[in-house]
Protein backbone atom coordinates (compact mmCIF):
# COMPACT_ATOMS: atom_id res chain seq x y z
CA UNK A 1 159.76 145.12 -30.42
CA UNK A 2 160.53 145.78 -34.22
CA UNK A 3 159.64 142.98 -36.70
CA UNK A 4 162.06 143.50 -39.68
CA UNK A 5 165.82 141.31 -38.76
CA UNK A 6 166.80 144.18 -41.30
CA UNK A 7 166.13 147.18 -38.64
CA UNK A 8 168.81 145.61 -36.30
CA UNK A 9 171.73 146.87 -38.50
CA UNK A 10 170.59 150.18 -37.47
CA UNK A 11 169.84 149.76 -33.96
CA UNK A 12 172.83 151.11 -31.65
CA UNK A 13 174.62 148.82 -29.29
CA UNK A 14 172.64 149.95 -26.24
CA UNK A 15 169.33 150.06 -27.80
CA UNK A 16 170.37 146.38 -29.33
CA UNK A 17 171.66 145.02 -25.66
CA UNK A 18 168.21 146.70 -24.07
CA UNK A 19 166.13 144.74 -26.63
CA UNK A 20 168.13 141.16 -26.27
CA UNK A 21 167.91 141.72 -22.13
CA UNK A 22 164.18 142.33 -22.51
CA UNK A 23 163.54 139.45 -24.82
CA UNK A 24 165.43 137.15 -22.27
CA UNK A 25 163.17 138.39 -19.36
CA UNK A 26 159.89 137.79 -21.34
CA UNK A 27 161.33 134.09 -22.39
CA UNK A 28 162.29 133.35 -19.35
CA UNK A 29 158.80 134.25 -18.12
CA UNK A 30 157.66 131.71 -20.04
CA UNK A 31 154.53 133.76 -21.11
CA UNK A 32 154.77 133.45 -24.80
CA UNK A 33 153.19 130.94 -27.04
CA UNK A 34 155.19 128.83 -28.86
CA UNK A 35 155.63 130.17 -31.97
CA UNK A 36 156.23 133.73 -30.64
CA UNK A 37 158.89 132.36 -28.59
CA UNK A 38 160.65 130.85 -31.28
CA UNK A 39 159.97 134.22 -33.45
CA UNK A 40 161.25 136.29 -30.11
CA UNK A 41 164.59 133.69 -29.42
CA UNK A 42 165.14 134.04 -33.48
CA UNK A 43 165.37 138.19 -33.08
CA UNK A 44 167.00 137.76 -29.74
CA UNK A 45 169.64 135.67 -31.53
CA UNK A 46 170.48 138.23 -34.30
CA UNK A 47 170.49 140.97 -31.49
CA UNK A 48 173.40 139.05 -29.86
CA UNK A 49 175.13 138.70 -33.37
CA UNK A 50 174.86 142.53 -33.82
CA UNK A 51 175.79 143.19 -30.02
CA UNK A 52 179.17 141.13 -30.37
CA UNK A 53 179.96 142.67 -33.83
CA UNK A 54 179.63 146.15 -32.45
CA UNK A 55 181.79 144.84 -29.05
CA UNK A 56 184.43 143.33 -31.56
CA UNK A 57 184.59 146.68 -33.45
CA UNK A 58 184.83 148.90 -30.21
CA UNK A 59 187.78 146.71 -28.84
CA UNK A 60 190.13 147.06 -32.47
CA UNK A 61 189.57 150.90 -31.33
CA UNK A 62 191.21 150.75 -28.43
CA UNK A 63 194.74 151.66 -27.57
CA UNK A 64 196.38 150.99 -24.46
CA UNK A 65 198.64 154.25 -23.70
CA UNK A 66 201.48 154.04 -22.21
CA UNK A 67 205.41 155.67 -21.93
CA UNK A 68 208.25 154.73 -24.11
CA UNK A 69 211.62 154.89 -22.50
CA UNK A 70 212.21 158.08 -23.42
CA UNK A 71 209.34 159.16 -21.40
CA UNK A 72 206.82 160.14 -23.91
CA UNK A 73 203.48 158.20 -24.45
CA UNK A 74 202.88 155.99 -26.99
CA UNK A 75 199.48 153.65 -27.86
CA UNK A 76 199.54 149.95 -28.70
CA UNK A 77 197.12 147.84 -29.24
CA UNK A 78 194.95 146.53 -26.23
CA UNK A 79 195.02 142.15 -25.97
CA UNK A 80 191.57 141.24 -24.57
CA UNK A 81 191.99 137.73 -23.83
């Protein structure tokens, strides 16, 4: 696991989901002392920042595609919620 919070702006969103799902397993192993935990839950946190910044960005991308009347295609924007 990198040390530098700065490193995670780089990391991808797979490589930055791996790393959170691994830090959860260790935690929730329970093998950690304390103050590694806290330094491990700390980067795990930022990881999920940067995870749901890079989800939010992905879903303004999408279209939804779909036929006008007139029967050719057309792309709106996609409501998530």
């Amino acid at each position: 696991m990198a040390t530098k919070k700065d490193d995670i702006a780089k990391l991808s969103f797979e490589d930055a989901l791996g790393e959170l799902e691994s830090i959860v397993r260790d935690l929730e192993s329970g093998s950690r002392k304390l103050d590694e935990a806290i330094d491990a839950y700390e980067r795990g946190a930022a990881l999920k920042k940067h995870c749901e910044a890079a989800l939010l960005k992905a879903q303004t991308r999408i279209d939804k595609i779909s036929l006008a009347p007139d029967g050719t295609p057309q792309t709106e924007p996609v409501n998530i919620e």
